[in-house]
N, C-alpha and C. Protein backbone atom coordinates (compact mmCIF):
# COMPACT_ATOMS: atom_id res chain seq x y z
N UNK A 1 -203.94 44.62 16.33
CA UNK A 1 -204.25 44.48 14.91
C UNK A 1 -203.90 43.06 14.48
N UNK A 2 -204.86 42.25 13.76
CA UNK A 2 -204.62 41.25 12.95
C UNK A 2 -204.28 40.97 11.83
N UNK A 3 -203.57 39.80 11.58
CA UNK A 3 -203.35 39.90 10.17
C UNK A 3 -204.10 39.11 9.26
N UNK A 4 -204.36 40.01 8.00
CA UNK A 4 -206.01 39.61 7.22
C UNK A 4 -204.74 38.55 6.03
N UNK A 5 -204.28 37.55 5.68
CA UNK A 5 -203.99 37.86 4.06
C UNK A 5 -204.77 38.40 2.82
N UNK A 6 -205.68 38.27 2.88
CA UNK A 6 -206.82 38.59 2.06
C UNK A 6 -206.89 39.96 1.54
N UNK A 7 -206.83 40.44 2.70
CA UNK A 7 -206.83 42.31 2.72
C UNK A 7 -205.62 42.67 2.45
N UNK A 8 -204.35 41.90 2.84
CA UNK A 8 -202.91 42.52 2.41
C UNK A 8 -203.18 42.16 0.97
N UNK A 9 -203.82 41.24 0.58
CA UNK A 9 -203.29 40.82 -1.03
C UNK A 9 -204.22 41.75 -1.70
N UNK A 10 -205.40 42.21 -1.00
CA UNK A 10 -206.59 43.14 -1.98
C UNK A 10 -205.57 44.19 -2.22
N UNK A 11 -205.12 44.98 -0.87
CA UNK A 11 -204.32 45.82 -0.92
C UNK A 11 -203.15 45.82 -2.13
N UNK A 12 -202.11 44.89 -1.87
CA UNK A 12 -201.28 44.69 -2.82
C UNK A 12 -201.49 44.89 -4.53
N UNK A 13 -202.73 44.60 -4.55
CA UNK A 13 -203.48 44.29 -5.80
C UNK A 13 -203.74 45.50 -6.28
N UNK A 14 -204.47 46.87 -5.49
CA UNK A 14 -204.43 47.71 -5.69
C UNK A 14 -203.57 48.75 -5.77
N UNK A 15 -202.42 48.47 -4.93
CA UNK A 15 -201.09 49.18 -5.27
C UNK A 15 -200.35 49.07 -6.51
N UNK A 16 -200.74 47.41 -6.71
CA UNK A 16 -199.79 47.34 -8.98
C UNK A 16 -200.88 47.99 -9.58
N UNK A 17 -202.26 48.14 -9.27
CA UNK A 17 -202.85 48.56 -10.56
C UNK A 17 -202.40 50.19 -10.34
N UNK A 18 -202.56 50.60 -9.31
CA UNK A 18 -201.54 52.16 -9.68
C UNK A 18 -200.59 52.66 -9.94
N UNK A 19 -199.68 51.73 -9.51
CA UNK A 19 -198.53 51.81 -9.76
C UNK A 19 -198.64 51.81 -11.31
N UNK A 20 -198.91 50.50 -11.73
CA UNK A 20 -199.64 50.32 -13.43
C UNK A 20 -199.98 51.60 -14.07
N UNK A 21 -200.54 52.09 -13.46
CA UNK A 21 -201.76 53.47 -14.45
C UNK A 21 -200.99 54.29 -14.33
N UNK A 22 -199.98 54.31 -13.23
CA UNK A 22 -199.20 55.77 -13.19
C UNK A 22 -197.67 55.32 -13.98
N UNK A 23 -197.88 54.15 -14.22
CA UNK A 23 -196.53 53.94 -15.05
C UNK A 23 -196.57 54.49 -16.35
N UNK A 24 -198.50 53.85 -17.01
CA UNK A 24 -198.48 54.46 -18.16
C UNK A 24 -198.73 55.73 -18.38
N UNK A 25 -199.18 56.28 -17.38
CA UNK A 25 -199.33 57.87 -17.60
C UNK A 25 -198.31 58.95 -17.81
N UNK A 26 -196.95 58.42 -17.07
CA UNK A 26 -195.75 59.18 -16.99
C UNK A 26 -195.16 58.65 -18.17
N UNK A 27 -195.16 57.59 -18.98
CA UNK A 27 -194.90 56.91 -20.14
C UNK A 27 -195.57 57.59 -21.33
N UNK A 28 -196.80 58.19 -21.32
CA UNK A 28 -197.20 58.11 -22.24
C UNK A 28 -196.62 59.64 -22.37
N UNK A 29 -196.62 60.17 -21.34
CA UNK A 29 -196.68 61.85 -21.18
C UNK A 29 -195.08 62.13 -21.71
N UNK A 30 -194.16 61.16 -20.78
CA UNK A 30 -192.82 60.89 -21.53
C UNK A 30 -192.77 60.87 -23.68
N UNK A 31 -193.77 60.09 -23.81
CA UNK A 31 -193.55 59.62 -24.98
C UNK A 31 -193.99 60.98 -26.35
N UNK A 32 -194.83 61.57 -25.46
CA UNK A 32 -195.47 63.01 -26.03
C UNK A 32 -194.28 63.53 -26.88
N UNK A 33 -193.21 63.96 -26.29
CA UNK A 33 -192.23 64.88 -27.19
C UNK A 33 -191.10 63.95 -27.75
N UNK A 34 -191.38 62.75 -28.09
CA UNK A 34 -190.44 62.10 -28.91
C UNK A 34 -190.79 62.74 -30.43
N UNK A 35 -190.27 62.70 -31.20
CA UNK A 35 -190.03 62.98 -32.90
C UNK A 35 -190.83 62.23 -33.35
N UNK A 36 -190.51 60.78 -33.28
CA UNK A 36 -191.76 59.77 -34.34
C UNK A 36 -193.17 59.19 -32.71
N UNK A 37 -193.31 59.93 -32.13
CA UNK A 37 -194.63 59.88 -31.88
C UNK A 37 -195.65 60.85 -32.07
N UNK A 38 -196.83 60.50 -32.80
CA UNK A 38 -197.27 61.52 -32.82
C UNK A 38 -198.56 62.06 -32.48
N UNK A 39 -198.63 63.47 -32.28
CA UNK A 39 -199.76 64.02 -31.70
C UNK A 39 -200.44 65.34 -32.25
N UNK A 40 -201.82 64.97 -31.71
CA UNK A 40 -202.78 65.95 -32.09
C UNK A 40 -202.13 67.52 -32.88
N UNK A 41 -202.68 67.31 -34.11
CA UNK A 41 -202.08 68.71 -34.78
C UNK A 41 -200.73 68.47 -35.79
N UNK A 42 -200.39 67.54 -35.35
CA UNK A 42 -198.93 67.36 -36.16
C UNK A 42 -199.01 65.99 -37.72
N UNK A 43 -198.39 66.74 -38.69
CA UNK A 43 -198.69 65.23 -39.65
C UNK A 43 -198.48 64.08 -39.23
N UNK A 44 -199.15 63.03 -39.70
CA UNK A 44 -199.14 62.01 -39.52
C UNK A 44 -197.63 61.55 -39.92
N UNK A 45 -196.64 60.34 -39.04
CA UNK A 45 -195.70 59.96 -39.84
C UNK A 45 -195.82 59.41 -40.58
N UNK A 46 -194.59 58.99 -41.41
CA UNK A 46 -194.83 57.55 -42.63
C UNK A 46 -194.69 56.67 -42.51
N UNK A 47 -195.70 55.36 -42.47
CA UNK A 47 -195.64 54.33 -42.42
C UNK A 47 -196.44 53.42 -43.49
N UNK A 48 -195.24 52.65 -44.12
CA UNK A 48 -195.67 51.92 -45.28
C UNK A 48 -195.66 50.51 -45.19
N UNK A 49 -196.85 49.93 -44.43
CA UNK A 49 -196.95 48.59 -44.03
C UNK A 49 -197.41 47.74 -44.57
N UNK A 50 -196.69 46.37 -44.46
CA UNK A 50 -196.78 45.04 -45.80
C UNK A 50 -197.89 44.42 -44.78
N UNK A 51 -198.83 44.19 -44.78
CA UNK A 51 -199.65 43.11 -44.18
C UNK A 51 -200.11 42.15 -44.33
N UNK A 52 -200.76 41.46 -43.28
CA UNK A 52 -200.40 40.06 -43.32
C UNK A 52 -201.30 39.36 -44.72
N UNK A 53 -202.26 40.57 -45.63
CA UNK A 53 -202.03 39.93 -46.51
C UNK A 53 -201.80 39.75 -47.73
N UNK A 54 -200.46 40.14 -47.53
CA UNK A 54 -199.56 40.73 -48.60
C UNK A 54 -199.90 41.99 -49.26
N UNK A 55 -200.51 42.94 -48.93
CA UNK A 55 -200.40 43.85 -49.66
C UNK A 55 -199.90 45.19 -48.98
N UNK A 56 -198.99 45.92 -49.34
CA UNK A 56 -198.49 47.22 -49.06
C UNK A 56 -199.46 48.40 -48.71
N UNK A 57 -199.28 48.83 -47.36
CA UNK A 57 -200.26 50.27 -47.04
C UNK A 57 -199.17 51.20 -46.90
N UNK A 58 -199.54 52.17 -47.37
CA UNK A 58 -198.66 53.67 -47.64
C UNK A 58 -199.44 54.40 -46.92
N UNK A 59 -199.24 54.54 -46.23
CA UNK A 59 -200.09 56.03 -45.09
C UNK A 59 -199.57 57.10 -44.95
N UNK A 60 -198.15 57.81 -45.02
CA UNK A 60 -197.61 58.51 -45.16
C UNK A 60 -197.84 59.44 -45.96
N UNK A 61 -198.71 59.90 -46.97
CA UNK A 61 -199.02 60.78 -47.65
C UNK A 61 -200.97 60.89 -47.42
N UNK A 62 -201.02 62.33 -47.12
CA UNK A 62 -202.82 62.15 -47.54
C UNK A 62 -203.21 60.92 -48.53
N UNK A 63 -204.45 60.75 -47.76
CA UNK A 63 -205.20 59.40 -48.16
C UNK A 63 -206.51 59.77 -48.85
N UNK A 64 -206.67 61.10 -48.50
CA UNK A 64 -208.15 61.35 -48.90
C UNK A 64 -209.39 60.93 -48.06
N UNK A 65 -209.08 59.94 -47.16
CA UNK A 65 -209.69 59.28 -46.09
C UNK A 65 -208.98 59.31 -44.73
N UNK A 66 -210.22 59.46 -43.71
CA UNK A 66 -209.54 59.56 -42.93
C UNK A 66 -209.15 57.58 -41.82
N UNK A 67 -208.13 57.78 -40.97
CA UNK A 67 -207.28 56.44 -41.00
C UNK A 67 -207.49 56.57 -39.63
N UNK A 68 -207.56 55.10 -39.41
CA UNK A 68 -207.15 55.15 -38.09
C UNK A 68 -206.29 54.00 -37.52
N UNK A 69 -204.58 54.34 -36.88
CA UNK A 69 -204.52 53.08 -37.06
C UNK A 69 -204.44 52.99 -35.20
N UNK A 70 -204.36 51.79 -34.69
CA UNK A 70 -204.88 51.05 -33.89
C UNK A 70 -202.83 50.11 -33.70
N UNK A 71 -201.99 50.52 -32.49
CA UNK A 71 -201.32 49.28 -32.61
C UNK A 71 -201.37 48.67 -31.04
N UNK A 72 -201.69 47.46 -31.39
CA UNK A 72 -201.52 46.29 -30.43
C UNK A 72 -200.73 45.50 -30.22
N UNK A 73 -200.91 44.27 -29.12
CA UNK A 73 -200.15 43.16 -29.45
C UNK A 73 -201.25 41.91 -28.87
N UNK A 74 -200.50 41.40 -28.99
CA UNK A 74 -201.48 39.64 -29.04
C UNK A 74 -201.44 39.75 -27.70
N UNK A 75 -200.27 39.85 -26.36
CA UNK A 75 -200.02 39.41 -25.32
C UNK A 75 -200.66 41.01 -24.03
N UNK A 76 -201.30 42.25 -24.91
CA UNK A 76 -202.16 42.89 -24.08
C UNK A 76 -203.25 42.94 -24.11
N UNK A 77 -204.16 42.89 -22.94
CA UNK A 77 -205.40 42.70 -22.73
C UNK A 77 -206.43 43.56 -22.70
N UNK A 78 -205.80 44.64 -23.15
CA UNK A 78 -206.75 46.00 -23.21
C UNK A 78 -207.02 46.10 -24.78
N UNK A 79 -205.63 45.34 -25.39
CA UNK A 79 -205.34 45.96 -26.68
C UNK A 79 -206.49 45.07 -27.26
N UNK A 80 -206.51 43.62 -26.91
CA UNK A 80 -207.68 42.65 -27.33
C UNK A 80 -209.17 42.55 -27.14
N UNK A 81 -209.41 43.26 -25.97
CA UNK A 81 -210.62 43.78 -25.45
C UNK A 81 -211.34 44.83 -26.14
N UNK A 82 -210.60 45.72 -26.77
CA UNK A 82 -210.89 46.90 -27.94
C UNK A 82 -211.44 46.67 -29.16
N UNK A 83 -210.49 45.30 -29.83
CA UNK A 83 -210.46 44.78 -31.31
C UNK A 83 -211.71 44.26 -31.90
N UNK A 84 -212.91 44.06 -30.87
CA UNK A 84 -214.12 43.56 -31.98
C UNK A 84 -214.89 44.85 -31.82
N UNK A 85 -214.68 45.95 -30.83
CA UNK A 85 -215.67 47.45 -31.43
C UNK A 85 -215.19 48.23 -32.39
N UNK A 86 -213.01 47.86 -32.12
CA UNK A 86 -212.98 48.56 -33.89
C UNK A 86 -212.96 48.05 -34.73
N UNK A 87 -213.16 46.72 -34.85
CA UNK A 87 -213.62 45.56 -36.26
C UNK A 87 -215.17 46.16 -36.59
N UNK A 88 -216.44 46.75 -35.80
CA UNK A 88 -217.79 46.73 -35.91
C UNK A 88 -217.45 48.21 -36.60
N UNK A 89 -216.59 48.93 -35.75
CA UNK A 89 -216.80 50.74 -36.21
C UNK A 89 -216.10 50.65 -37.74
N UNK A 90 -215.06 49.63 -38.08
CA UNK A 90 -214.67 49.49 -39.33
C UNK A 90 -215.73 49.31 -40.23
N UNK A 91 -216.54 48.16 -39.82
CA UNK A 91 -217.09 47.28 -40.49
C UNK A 91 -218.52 48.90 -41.00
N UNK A 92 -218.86 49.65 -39.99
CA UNK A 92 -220.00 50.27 -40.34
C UNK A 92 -219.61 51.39 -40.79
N UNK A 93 -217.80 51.78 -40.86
CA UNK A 93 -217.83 53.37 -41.36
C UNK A 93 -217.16 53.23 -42.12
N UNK A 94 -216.62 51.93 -43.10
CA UNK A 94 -215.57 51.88 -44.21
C UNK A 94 -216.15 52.73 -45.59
N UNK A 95 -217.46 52.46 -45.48
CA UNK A 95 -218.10 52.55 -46.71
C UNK A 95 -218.10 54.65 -46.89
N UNK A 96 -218.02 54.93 -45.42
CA UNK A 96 -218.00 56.74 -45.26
C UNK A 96 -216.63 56.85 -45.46
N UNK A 97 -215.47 56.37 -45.84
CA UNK A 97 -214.11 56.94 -46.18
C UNK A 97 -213.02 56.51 -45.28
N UNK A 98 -213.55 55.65 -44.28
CA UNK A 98 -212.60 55.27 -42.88
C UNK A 98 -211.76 54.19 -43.35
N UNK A 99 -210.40 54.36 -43.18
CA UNK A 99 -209.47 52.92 -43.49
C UNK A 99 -209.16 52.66 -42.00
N UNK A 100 -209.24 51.37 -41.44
CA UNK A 100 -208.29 51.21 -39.85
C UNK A 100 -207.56 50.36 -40.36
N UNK A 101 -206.44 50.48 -39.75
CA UNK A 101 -205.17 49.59 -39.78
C UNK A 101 -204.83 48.99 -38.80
N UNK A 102 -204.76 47.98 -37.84
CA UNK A 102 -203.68 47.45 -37.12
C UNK A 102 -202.76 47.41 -37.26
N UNK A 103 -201.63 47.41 -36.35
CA UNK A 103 -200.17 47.46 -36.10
C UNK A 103 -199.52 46.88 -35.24
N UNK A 104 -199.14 46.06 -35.26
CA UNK A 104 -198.89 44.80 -34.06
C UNK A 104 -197.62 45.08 -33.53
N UNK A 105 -197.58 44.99 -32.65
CA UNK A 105 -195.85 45.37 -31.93
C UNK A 105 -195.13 44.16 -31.36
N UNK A 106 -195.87 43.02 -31.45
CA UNK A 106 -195.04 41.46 -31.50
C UNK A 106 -194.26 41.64 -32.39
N UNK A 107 -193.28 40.77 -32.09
CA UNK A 107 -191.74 40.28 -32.66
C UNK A 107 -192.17 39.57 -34.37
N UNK A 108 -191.57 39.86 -34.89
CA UNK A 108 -191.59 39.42 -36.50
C UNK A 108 -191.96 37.41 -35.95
N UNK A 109 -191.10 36.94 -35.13
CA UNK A 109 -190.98 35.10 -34.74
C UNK A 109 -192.75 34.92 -34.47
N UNK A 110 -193.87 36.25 -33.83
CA UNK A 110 -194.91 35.95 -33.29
C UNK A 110 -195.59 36.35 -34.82
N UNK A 111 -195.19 36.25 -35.66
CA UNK A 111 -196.43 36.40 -37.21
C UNK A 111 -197.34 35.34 -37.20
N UNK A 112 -196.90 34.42 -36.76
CA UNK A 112 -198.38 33.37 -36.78
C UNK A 112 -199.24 33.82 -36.05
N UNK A 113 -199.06 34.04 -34.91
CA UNK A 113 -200.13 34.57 -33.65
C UNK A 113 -200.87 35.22 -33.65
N UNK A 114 -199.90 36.65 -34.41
CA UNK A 114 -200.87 37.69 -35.30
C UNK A 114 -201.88 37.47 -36.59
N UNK A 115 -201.18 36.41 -36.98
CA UNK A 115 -202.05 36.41 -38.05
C UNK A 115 -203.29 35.51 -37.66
N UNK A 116 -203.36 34.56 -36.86
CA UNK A 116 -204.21 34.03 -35.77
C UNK A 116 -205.46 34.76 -35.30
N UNK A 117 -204.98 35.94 -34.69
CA UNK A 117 -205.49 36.71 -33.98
C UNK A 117 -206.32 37.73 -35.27
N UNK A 118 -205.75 37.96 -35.81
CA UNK A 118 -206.51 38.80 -36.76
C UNK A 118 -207.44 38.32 -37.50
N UNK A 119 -207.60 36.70 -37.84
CA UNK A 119 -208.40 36.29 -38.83
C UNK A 119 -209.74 36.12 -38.62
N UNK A 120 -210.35 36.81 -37.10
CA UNK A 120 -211.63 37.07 -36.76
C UNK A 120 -211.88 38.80 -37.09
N UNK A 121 -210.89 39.08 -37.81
CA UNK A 121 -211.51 40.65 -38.14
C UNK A 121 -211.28 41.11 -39.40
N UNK A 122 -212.57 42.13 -40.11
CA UNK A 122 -211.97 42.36 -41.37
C UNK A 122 -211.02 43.49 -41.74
N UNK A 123 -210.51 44.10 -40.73
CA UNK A 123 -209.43 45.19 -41.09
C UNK A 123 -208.02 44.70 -41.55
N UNK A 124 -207.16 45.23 -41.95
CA UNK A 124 -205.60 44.82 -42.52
C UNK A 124 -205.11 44.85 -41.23
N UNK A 125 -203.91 44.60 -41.08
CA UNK A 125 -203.11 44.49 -40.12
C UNK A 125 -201.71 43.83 -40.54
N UNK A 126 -201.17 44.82 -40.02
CA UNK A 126 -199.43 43.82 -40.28
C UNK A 126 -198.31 44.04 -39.17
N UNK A 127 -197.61 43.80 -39.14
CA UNK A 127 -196.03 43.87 -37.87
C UNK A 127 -195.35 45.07 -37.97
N UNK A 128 -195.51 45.94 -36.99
CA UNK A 128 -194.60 46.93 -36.53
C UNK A 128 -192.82 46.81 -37.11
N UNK A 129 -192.84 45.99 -37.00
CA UNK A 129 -191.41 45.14 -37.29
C UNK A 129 -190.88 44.95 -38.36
N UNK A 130 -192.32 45.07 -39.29
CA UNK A 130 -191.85 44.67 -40.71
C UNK A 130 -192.30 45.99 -41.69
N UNK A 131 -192.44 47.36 -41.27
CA UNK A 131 -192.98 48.08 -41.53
C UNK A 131 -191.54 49.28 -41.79
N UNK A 132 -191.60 50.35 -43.02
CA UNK A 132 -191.12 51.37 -43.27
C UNK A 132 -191.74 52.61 -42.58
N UNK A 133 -191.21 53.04 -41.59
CA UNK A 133 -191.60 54.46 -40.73
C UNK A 133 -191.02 54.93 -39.88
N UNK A 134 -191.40 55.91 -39.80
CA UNK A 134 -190.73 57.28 -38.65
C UNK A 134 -191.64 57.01 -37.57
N UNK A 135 -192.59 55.98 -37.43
CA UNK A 135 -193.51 56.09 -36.00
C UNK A 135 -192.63 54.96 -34.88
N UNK A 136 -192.48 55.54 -33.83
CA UNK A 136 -191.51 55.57 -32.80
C UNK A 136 -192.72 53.81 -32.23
N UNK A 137 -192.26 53.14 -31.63
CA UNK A 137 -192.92 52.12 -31.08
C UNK A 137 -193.43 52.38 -29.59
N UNK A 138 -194.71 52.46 -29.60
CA UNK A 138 -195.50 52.89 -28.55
C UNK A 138 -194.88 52.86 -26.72
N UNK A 139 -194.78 53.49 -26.39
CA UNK A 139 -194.10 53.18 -24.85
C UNK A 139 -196.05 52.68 -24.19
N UNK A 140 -196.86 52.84 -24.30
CA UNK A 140 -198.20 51.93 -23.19
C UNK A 140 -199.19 52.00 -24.65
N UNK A 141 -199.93 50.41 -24.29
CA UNK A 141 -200.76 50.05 -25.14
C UNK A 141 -202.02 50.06 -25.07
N UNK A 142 -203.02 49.89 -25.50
CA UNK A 142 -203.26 50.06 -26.77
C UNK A 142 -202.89 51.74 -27.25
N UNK A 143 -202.77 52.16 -28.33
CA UNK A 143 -202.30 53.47 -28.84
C UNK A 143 -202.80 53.36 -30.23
N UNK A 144 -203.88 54.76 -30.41
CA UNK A 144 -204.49 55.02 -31.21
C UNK A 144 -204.70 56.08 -31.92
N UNK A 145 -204.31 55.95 -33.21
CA UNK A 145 -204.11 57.52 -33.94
C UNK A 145 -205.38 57.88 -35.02
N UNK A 146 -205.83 59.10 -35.00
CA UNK A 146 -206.87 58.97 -36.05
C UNK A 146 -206.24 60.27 -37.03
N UNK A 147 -206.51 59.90 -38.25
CA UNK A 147 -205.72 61.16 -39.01
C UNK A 147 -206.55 61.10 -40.00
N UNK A 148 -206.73 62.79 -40.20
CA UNK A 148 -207.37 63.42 -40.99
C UNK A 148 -207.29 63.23 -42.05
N UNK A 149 -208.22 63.59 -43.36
CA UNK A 149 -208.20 63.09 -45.07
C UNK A 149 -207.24 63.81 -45.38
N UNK A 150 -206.44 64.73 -44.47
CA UNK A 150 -204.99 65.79 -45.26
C UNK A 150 -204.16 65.29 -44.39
N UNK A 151 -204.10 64.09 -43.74
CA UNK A 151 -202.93 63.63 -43.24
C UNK A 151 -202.43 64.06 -41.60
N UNK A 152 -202.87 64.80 -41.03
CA UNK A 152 -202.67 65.20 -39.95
C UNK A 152 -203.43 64.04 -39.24
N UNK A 153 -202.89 64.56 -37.55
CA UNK A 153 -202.92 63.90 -36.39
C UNK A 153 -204.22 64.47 -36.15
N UNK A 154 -205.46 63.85 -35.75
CA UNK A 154 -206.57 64.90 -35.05
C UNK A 154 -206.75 64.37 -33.69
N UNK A 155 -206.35 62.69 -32.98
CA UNK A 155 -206.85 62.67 -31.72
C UNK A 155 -205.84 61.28 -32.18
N UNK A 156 -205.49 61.05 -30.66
CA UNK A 156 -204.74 60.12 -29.88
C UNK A 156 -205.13 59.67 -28.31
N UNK A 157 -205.43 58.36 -28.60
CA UNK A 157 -205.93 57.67 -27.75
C UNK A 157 -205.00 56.78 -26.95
N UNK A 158 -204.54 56.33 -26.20
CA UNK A 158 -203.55 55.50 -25.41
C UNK A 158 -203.17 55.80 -24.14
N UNK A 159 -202.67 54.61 -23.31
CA UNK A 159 -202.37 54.36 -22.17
C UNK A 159 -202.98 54.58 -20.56
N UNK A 160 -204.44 53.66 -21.59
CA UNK A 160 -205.72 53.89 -20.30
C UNK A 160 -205.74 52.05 -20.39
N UNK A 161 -206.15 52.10 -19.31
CA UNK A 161 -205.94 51.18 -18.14
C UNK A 161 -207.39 49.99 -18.74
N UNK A 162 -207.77 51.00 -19.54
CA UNK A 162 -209.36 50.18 -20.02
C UNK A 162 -208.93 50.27 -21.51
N UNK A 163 -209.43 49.70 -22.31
CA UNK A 163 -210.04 49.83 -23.63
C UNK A 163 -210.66 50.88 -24.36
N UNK A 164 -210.37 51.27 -25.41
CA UNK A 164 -211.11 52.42 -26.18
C UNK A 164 -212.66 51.67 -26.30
N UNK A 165 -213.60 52.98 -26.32
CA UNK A 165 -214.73 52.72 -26.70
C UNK A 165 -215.36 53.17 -27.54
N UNK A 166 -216.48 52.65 -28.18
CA UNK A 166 -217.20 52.85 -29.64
C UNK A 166 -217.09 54.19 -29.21
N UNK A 167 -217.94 54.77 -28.10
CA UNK A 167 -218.01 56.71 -28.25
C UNK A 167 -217.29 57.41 -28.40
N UNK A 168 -216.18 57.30 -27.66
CA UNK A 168 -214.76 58.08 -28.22
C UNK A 168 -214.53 58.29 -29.01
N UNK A 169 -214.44 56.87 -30.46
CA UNK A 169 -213.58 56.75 -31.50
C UNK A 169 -214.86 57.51 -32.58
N UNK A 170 -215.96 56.91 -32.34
CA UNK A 170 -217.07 57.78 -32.90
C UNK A 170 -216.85 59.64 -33.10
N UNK A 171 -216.51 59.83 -31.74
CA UNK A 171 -216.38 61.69 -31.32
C UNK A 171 -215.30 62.07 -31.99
N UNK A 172 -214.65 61.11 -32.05
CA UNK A 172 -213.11 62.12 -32.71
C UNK A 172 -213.38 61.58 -34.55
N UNK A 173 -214.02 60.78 -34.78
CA UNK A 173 -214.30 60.30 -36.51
C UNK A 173 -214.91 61.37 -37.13
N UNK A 174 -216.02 60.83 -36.32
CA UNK A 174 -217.43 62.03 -37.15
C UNK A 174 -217.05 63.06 -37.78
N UNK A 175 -216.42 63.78 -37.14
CA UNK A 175 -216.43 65.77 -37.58
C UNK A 175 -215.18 65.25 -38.30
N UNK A 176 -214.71 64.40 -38.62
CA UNK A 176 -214.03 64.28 -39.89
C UNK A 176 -214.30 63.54 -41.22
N UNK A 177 -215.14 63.28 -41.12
CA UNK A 177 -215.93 62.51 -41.96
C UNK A 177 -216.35 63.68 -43.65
């Protein structure tokens, strides 16, 4: 037998990305029965977030609309890869009752970055960090909550290896609409 580097490093390569997927899977599955995470069926927690531009979101009580918030960070690549189909699904279902929120899980010191990053989209967005709530900070990213016009949890999206897509977020909106 010879030695390939090529093939040890393909190899190698494919061992972090599982290792990866199975980190977030036991993470996320971990994260299931924490208190402030939340899931399908259960109210939404409270989170009353100042964003970046300047104005206060109260989500914690029925909205009458249904929400979806979305938290990221600047430095994941799944989480950024996502952000212009839910800027488009914002942009085409605000007017049917949909609020999305971003939620950034960078450090309060990275507010420029965020606010950087956000100023190619028209949804709100503000810092995890700088926010009033019972929602626990995501153990794998991107992590996505959609909640019903009475405040409940109806679908949770997170700790896939890819990006959410328009159909998904579509399937779990619609029949709440």
């Amino acid at each position: 037998m010879t030695f390939d580097p090529a093939t040890t490093l393909k190899r190698r390569g494919v061992l972090r990305l599982l290792a990866g997927v199975s980190c977030a899977c036991a993470c996320a599955y971990a994260g299931a029965a924490r208190a402030g995470t939340p899931h399908v069926g259960a109210p939404a927690p409270a989170l009353v977030l100042p964003t970046l531009g300047g104005v206060d979101l109260d989500l914690g009580h029925p909205t009458g609309q249904v929400v979806v918030v979305n938290l990221w960070a600047t430095w994941c690549t799944p989480c950024r890869a996502e952000m212009p189909m839910l800027n488009a699904f914002y942009e085409q279902h605000r007017q049917d009752g949909v609020i999305m929120v971003g939620v950034s899980t960078d450090r309060s010191r990275d507010k420029a970055e965020v606010r950087r990053v956000m100023e190619a989209f028209a949804y709100p967005a503000g810092l995890l960090a700088d926010a009033r709530t019972d929602l626990d900070p995501p153990r794998v990213m991107p992590m996505t909550y959609v909640i019903d016009r009475k405040g409940f949890v109806r679908a949770v999206f997170g700790g896939m290896a890819s990006a959410l897509d328009a159909a998904e977020l579509e399937s779990a909106v619609r029949p709440l609409l």
